[in-house]
Protein backbone atom coordinates (compact mmCIF):
# COMPACT_ATOMS: atom_id res chain seq x y z
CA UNK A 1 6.33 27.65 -12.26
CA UNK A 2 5.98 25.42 -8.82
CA UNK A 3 2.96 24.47 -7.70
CA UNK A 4 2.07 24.97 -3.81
CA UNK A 5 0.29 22.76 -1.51
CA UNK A 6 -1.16 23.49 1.58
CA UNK A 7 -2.85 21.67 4.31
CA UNK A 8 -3.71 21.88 8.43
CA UNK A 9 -3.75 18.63 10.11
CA UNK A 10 -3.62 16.88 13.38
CA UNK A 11 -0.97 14.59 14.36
CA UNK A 12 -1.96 11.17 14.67
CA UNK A 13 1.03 8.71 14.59
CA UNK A 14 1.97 5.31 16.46
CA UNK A 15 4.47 5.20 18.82
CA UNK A 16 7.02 2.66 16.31
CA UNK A 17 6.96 5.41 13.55
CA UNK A 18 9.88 7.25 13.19
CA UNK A 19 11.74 10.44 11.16
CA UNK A 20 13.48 7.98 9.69
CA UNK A 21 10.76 6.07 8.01
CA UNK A 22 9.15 9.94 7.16
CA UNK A 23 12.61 10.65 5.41
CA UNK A 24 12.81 7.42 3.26
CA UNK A 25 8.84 8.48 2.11
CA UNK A 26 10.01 11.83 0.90
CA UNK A 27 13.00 11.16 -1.04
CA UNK A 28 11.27 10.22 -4.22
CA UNK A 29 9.49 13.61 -4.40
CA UNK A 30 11.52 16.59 -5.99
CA UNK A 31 9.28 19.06 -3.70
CA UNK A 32 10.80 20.83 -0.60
CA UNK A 33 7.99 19.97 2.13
CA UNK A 34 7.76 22.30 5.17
CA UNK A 35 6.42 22.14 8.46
CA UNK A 36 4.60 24.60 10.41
CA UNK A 37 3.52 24.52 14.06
CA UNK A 38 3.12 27.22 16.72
CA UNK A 39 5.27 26.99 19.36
CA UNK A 40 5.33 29.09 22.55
CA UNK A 41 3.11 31.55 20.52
CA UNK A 42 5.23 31.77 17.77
CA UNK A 43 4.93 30.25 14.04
CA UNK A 44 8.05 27.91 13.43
CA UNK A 45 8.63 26.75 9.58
CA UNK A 46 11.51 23.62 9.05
CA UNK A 47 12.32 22.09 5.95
CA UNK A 48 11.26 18.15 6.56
CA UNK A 49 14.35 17.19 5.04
CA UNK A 50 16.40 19.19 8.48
CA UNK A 51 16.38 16.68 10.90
CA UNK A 52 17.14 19.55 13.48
CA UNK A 53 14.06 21.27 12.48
CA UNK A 54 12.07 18.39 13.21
CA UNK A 55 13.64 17.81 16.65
CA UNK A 56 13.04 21.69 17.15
CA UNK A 57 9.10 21.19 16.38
CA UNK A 58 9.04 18.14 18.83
CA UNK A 59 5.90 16.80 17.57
CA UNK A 60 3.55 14.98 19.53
CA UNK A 61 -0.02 13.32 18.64
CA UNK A 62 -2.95 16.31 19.08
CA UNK A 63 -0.38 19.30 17.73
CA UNK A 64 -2.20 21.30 14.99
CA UNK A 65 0.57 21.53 12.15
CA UNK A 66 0.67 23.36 8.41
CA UNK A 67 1.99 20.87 6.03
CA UNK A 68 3.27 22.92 2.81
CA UNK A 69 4.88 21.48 -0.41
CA UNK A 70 6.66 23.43 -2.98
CA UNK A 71 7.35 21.82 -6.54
CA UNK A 72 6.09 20.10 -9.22
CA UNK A 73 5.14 17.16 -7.31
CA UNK A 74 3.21 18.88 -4.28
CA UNK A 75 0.24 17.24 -4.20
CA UNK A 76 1.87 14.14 -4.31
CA UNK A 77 4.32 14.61 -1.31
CA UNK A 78 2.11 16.21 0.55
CA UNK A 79 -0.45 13.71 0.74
CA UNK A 80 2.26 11.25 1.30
CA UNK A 81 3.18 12.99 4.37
CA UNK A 82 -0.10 13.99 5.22
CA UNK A 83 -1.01 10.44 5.08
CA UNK A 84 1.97 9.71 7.84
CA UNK A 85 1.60 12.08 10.15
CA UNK A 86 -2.53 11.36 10.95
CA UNK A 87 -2.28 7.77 10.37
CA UNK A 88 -2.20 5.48 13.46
């Protein structure tokens, strides 16, 4: 059975991090990590892994965002990203 993690956060990241750098984190983990934001009033959900999605979300420092991790591993990836995305 998978395990689910869930958690709201604020972003907080420095200008010189990057997707790319937030891909290379989450390969190790074998959980499919989400992201969740409103956006014009509406709830948008992207797989982290979908660069697309990400560019769709167009995060920027102060959005409110769901992080959500599916899998055996969820605690672990989602603190991983969790610890990304609100570190400056």
């Amino acid at each position: 059975m998978s395990e689910t993690s869930l958690k709201e956060i604020t972003i907080n990241i420095g200008e010189d991090k990057t997707i790319i750098e937030l891909s290379k984190i989450i390969q190790p983990f074998q959980s499919e990590i989400y992201l969740r934001k409103l956006l014009r009033g509406n709830p948008i959900e992207v797989n982290l892994k979908s660069f697309l999605g990400l560019i769709t979300l167009n995060l920027q420092n102060g959005d409110s965002i769901t992080v959500k991790a599916v899998g055996m591993d969820s605690e672990e990836a989602l603190q991983a990203v969790v610890h990304y995305l609100t570190q400056d």
